[in-house]
Protein backbone atom coordinates (compact mmCIF):
# COMPACT_ATOMS: atom_id res chain seq x y z
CA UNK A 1 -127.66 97.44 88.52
CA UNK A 2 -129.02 94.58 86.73
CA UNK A 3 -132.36 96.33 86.24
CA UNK A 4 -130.42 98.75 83.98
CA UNK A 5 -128.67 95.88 82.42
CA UNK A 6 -131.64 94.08 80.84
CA UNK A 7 -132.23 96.62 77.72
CA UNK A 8 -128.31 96.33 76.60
CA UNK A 9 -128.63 92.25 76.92
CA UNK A 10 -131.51 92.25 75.02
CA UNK A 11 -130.46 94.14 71.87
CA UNK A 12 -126.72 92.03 72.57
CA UNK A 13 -129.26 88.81 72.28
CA UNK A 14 -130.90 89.99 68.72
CA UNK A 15 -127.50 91.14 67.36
CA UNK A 16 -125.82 87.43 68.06
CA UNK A 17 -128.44 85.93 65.88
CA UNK A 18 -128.99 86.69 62.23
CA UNK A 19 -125.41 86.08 61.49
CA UNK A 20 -124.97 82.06 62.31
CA UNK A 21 -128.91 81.42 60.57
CA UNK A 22 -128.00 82.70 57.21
CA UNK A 23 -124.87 81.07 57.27
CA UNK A 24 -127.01 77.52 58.65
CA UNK A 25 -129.67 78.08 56.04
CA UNK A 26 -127.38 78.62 53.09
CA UNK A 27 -126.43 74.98 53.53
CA UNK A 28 -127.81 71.73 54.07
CA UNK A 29 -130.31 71.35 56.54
CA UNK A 30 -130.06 68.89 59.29
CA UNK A 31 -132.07 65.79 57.74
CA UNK A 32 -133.46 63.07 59.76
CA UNK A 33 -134.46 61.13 56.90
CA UNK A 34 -130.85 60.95 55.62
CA UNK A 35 -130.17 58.80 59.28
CA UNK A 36 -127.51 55.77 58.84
CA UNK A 37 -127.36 53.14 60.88
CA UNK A 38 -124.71 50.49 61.80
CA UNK A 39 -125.98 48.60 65.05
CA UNK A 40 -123.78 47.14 67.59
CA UNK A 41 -123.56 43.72 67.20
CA UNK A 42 -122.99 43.12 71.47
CA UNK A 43 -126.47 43.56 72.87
CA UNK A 44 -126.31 44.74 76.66
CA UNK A 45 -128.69 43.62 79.14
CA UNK A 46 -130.30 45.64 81.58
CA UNK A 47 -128.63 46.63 84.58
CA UNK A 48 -130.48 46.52 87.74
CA UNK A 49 -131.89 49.73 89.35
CA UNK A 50 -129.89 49.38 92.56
CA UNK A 51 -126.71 49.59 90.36
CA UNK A 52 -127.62 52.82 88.39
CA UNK A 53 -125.57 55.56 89.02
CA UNK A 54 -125.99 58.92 87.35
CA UNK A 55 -123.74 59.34 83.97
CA UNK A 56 -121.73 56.38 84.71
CA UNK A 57 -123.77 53.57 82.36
CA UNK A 58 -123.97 54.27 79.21
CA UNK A 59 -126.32 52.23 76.32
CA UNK A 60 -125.25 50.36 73.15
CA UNK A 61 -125.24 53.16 70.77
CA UNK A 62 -124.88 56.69 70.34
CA UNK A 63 -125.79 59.59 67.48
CA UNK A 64 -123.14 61.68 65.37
CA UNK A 65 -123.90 64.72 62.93
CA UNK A 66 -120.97 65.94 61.10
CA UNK A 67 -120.95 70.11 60.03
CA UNK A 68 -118.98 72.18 57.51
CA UNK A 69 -119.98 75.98 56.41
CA UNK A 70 -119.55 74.74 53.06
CA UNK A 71 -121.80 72.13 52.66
CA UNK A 72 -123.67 72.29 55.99
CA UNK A 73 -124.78 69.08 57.74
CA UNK A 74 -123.91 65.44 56.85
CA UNK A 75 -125.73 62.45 57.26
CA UNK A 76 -126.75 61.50 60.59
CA UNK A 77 -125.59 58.39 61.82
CA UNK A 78 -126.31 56.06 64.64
CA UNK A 79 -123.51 53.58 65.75
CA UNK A 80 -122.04 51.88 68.19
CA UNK A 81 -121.29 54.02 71.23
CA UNK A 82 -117.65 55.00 71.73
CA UNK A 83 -114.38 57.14 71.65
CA UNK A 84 -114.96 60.16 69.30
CA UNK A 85 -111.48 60.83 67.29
CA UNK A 86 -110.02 64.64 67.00
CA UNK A 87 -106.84 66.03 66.31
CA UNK A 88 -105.09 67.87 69.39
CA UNK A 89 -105.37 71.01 67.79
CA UNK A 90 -108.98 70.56 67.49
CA UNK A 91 -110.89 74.16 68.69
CA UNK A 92 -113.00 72.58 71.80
CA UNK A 93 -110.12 71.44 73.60
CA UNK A 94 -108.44 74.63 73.16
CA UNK A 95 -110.94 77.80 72.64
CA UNK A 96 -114.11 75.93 74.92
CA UNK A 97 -116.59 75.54 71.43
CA UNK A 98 -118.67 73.60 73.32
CA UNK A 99 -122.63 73.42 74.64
CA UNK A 100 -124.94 70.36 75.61
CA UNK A 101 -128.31 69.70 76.85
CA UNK A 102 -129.50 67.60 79.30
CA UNK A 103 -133.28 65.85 78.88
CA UNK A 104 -134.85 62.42 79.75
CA UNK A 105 -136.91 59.77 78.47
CA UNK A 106 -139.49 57.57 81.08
CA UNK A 107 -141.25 54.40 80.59
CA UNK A 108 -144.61 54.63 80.97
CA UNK A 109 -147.22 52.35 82.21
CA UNK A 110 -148.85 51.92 79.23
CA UNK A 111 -145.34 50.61 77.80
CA UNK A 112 -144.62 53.73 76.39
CA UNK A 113 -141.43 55.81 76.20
CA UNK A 114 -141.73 59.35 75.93
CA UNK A 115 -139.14 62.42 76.01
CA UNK A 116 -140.32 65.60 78.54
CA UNK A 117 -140.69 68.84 76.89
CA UNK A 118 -137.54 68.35 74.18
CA UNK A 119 -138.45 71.39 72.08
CA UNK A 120 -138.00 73.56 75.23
CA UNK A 121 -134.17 71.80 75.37
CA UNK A 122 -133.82 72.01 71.72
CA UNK A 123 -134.56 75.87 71.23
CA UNK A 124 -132.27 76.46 74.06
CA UNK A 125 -129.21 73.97 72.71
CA UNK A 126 -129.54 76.40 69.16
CA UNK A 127 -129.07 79.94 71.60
CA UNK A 128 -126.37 78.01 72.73
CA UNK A 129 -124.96 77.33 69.57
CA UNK A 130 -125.76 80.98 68.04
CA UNK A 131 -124.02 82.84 71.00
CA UNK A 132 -120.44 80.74 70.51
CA UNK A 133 -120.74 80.54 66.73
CA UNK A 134 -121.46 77.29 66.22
CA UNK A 135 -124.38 76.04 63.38
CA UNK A 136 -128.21 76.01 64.55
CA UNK A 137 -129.99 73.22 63.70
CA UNK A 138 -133.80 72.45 62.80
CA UNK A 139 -134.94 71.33 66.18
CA UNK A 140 -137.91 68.84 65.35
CA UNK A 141 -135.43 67.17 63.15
CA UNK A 142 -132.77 66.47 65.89
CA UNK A 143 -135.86 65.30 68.36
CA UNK A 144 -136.79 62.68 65.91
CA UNK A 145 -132.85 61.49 65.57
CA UNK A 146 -133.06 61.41 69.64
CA UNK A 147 -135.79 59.17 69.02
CA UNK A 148 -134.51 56.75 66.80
CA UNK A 149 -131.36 56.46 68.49
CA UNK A 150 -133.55 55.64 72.04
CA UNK A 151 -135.52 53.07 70.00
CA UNK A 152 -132.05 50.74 69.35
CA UNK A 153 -131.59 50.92 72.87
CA UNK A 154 -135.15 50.85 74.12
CA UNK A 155 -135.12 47.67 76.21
CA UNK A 156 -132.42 49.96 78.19
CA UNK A 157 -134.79 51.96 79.43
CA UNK A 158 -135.28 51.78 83.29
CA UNK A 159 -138.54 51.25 84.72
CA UNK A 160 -139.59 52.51 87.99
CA UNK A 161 -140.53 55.67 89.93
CA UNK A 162 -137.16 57.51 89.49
CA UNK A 163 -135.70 55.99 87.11
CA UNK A 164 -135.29 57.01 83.59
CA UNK A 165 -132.83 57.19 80.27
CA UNK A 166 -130.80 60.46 80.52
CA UNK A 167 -130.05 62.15 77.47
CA UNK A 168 -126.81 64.24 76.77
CA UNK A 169 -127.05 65.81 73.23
CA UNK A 170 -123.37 67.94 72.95
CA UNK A 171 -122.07 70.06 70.13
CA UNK A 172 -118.40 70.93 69.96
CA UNK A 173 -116.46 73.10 67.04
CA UNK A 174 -113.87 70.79 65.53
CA UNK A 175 -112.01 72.56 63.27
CA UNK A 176 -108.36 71.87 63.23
CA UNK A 177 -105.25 74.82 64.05
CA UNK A 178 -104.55 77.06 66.68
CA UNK A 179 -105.99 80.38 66.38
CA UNK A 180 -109.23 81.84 67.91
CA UNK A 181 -111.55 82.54 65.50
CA UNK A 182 -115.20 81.11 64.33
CA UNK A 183 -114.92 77.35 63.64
CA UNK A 184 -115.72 75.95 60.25
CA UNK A 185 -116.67 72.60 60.91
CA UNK A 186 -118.29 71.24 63.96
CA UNK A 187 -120.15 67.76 65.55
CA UNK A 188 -123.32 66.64 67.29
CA UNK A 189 -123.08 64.27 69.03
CA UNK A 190 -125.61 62.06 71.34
CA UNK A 191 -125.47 60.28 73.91
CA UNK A 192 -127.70 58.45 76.83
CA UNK A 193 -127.55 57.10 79.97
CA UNK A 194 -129.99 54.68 82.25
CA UNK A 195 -130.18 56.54 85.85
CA UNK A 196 -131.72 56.34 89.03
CA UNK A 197 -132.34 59.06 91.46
CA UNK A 198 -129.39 61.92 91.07
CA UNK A 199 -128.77 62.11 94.92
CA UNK A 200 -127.84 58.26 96.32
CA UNK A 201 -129.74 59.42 99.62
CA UNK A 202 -133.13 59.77 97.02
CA UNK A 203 -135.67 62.73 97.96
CA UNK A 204 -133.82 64.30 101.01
CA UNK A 205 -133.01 68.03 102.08
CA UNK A 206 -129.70 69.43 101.34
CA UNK A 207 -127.67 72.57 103.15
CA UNK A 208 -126.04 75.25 100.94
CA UNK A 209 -123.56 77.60 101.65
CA UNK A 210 -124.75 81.49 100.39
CA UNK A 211 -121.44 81.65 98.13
CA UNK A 212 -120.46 85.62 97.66
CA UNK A 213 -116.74 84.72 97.04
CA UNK A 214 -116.93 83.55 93.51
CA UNK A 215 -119.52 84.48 90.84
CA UNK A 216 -121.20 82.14 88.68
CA UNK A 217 -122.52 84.45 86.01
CA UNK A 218 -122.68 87.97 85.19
CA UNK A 219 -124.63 90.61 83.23
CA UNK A 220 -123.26 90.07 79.33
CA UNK A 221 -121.89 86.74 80.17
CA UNK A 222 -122.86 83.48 79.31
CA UNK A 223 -124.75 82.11 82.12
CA UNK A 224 -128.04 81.91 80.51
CA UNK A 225 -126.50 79.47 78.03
CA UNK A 226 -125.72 75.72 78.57
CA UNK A 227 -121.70 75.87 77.97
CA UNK A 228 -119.35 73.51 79.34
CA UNK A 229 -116.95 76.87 80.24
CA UNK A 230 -120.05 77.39 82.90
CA UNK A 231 -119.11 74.37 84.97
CA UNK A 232 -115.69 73.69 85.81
CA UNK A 233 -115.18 77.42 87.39
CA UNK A 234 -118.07 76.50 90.30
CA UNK A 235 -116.25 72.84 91.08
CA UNK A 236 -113.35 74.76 93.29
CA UNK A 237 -116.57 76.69 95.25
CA UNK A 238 -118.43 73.23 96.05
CA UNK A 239 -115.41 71.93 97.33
CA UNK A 240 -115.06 75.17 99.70
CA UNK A 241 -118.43 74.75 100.21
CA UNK A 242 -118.10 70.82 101.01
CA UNK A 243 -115.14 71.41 103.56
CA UNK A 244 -117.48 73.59 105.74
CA UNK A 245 -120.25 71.17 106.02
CA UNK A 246 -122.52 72.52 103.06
CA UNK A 247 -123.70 69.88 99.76
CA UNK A 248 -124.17 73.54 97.23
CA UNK A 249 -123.60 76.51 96.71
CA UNK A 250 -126.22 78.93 97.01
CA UNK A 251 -125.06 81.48 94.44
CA UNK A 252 -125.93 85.18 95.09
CA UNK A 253 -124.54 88.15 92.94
CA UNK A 254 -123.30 92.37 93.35
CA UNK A 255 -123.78 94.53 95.96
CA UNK A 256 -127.79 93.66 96.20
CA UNK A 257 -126.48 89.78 97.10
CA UNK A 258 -129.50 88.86 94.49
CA UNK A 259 -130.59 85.50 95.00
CA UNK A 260 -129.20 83.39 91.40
CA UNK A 261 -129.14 79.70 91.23
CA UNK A 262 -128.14 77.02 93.31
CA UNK A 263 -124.90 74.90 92.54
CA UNK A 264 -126.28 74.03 88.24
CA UNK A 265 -129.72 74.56 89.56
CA UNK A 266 -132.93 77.06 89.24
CA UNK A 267 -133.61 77.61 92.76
CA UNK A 268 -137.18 78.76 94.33
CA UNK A 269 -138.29 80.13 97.73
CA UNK A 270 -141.55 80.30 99.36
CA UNK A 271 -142.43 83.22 102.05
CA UNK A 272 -146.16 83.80 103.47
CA UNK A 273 -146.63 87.43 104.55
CA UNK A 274 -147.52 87.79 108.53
CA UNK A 275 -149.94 90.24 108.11
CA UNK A 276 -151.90 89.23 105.04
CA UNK A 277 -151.14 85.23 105.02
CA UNK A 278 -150.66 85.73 101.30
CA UNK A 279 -147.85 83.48 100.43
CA UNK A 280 -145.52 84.30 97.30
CA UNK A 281 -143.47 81.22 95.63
CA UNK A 282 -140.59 83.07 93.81
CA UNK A 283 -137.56 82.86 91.68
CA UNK A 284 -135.26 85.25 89.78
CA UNK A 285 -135.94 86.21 86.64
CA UNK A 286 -134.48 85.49 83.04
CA UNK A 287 -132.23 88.32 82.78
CA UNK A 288 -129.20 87.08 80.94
CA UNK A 289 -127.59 85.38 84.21
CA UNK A 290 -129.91 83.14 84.80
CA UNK A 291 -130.20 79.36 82.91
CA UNK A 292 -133.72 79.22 80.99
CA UNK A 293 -134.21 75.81 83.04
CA UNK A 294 -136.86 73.32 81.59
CA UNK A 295 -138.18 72.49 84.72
CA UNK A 296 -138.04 75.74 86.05
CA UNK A 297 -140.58 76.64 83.29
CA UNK A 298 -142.46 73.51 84.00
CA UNK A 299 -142.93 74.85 87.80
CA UNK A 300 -143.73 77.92 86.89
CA UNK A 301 -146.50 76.76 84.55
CA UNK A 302 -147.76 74.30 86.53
CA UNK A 303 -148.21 76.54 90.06
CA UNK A 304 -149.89 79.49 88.63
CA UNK A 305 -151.90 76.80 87.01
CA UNK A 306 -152.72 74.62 90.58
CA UNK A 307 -152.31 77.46 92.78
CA UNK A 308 -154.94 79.18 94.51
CA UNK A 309 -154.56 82.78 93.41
CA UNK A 310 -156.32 83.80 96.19
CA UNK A 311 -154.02 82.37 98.63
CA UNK A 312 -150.88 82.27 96.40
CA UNK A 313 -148.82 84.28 94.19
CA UNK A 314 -146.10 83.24 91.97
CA UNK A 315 -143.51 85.61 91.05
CA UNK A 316 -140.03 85.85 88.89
CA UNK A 317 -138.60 88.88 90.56
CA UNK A 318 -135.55 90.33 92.51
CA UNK A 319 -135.01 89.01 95.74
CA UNK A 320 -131.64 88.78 98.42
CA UNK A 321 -130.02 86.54 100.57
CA UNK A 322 -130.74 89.41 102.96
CA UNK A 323 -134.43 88.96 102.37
CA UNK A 324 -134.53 85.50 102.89
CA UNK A 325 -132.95 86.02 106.42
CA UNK A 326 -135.22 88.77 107.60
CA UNK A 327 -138.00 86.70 106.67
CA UNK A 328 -136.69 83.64 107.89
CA UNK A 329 -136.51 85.69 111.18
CA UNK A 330 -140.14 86.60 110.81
CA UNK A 331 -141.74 82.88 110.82
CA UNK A 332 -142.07 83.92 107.11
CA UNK A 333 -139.99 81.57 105.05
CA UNK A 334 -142.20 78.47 104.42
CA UNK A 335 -139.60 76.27 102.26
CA UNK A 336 -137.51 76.46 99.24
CA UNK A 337 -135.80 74.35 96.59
CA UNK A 338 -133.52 73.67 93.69
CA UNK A 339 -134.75 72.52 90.39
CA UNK A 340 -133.29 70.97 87.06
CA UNK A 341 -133.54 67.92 85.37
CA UNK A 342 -131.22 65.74 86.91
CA UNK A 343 -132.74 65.45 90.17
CA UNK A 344 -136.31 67.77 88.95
CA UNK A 345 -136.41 69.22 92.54
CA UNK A 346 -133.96 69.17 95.22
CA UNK A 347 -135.31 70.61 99.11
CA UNK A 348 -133.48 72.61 101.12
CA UNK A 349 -133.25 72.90 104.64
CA UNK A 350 -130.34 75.02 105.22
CA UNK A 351 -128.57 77.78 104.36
CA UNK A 352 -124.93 79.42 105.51
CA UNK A 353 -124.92 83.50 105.72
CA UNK A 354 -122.25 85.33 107.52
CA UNK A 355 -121.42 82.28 110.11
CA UNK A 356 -124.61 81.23 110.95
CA UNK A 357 -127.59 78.99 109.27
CA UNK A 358 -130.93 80.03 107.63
CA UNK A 359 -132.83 77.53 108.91
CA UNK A 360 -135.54 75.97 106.01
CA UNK A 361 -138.89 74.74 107.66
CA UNK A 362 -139.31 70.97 106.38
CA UNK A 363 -142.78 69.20 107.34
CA UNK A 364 -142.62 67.00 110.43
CA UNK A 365 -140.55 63.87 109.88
CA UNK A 366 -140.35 64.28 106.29
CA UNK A 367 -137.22 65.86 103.41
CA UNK A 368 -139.60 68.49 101.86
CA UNK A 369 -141.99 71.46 102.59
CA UNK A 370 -145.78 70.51 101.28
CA UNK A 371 -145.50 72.55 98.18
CA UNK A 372 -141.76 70.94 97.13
CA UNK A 373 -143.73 67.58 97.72
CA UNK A 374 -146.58 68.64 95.49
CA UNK A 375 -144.32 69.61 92.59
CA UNK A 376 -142.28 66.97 92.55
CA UNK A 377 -145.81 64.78 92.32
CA UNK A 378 -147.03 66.67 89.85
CA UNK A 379 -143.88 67.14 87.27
CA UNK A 380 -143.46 62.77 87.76
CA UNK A 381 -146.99 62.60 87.06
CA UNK A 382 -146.32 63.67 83.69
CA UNK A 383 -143.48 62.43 82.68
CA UNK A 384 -144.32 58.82 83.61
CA UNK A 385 -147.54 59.47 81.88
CA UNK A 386 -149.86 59.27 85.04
CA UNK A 387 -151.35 62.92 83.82
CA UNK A 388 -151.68 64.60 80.64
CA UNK A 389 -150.14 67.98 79.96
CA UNK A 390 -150.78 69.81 76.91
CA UNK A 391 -147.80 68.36 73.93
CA UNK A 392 -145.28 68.59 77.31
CA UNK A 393 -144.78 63.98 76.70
CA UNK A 394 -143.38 62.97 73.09
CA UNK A 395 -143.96 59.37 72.59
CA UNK A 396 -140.42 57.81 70.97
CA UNK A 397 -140.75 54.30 71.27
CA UNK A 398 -142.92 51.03 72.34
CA UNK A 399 -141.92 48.39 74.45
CA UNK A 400 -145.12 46.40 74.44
């Protein structure tokens, strides 16, 4: 069924497009060099690590672009962080105009700060934008405003394996009156947050409940876009999921129980065929329902780059809940994993189907199968500037 869907989704992609750039370009262009700044005259001091929990500290300042389709965007400006003001009849709180990105900024050894792979977040925040009709922007120019805004708040910027600066760029429509219709005026807005590791409990296996009774996404929906509307359907699951033992979801969709994402993850499996010993790291593929995670590109990239062909092959296919079991049956499921930027990869070690647990193999003594352990080394590698990776590190700031 979803095989058949992938030709209508693609010409549904093209024909959301054209319509939002030539109203964007007709008007002024997101400008970094028009950037304003009024600094906050309370300087914060750093936190400790131990004290960092994620989204809950926030830095001195924050970023705000105003939009209208009549004269396009406004000066950029960089403040002080705190409360945004809109009316009540403002279009986000009532019609959901509303998208944000998630990326992160490390400290380096060298005394560097540098943002991972923001273009990848920035060309995904604009499909975002297209499909709810809200203004694209020029992407290089809102990576440089990220910068700036991280360099007034640099000395905020944890330092230690783990710890970085989240980032939470968010665009909302904010024109005024009840009515559903395409807004006229909108907002970007910016702001970050020193974290540690997302789970308290740091690098350690989590069980997931194979969640059949609510969908996350569908074919022509919007789950391939970053939209707040995508999140606050899946909290009542996790709770279900919570009361019977289990930290996710593990979401599978139709008739086929296709394997999706896990809870606001990507989400990979390894299996190693009994009769060949080929093994075959896989996750589903881009077909509309699926987030275009950052990291999930970055472990894709990286493993077919790393990976012994000859005794690997990684795949974005089809694959069930059902399959997983079999094979889990077989000896043939090695490991598996969630991925996304807030906690880059998360191991698994169970999984609930039809009253009983899949049971994830885990190396002696440890959180992780080998190859979740690798990845993980080899993503923080790069973003704490241990390895070089092609243009995948943007340096934003010094600290020396």
């Amino acid at each position: 069924m979803l095989r058949r869907q992938l030709p209508q989704l693609a010409k549904f992609s093209k024909l959301m497009r054209p319509s939002i750039g030539i109203r964007t370009m007709a008007t002024a262009p997101l400008d970094s060099s028009k950037l304003e700044i009024c600094r906050n005259q309370k300087k914060s001091q750093p936190r400790p690590n131990n004290e960092l929990v994620f989204g809950r500290t926030f830095t001195d300042h924050m970023l705000t672009v105003e939009w209208t389709a009549e004269k396009g965007w406004a000066a950029p400006q960089i403040k002080p962080y705190g409360p945004l003001s809109i009316d009540p009849s403002c279009c986000v709180l009532h019609y959901a105009f509303e998208l944000f990105e998630g990326l992160k900024a490390y400290r380096t050894d060298e005394g560097k700060i540098t943002l991972f792979r923001p273009d990848k977040n920035m060309e995904r925040m604009n499909k975002s934008a297209a499909r709810i009709c809200l203004p694209t922007f020029e992407t290089d120019e809102l990576i440089k405003l990220i910068g700036k805004l991280i360099e007034e708040d640099k000395h905020l910027v944890p330092q230690g394996k783990g710890y970085s600066l989240y980032i939470r760029p968010t665009m909302i429509g904010t024109s005024n009156g009840l009515g559903v219709g395409h807004p006229d005026k909108a907002m970007i807005f910016v702001i970050t947050s020193p974290v540690g590791p997302y789970y308290k409990t740091g690098f350690k296996a989590v069980r997931l409940l194979a969640t059949d009774f609510a969908t996350r996404a569908w074919p022509g929906g919007v789950g391939d876009k970053k939209l707040g509307a995508n999140y606050a359907p899946c909290i009542l699951p996790q709770l279900q999921a919570a009361e019977k033992g289990y930290q996710q979801n593990l979401w599978v969709f139709g008739p086929e129980k296709y394997i999706t994402e896990v809870g606001t993850m990507n989400v990979f499996f390894a299996f190693k065929d009994s009769k060949t010993g080929k093994k075959e790291l896989v996750t589903a593929p881009l077909d509309g329902t699926i987030l275009e995670g950052v990291t999930r590109d970055s472990i894709l990239a990286l493993t077919r780059e790393k990976l012994d062909p000859k005794e690997w092959e990684v795949n974005e296919r089809y694959y069930s809940i059902n399959e997983v079991a079999e094979r889990a049956k077989k000896g043939e499921l090695i490991e598996a994993f969630g991925a996304g930027t807030a906690a880059v990869v998360s191991p698994i070690k169970a999984i609930g189907w039809q009253g009983k647990d899949i049971e994830v193999p885990l190396l002696p003594g440890e959180q992780s199968g080998a190859l979740t352990k690798d990845i993980a080394s080899w993503i923080a590698d790069i973003q704490y500037g241990r390895e070089k990776h092609g243009n995948w590190s943007r340096v934003v700031a010094d600290v020396n």
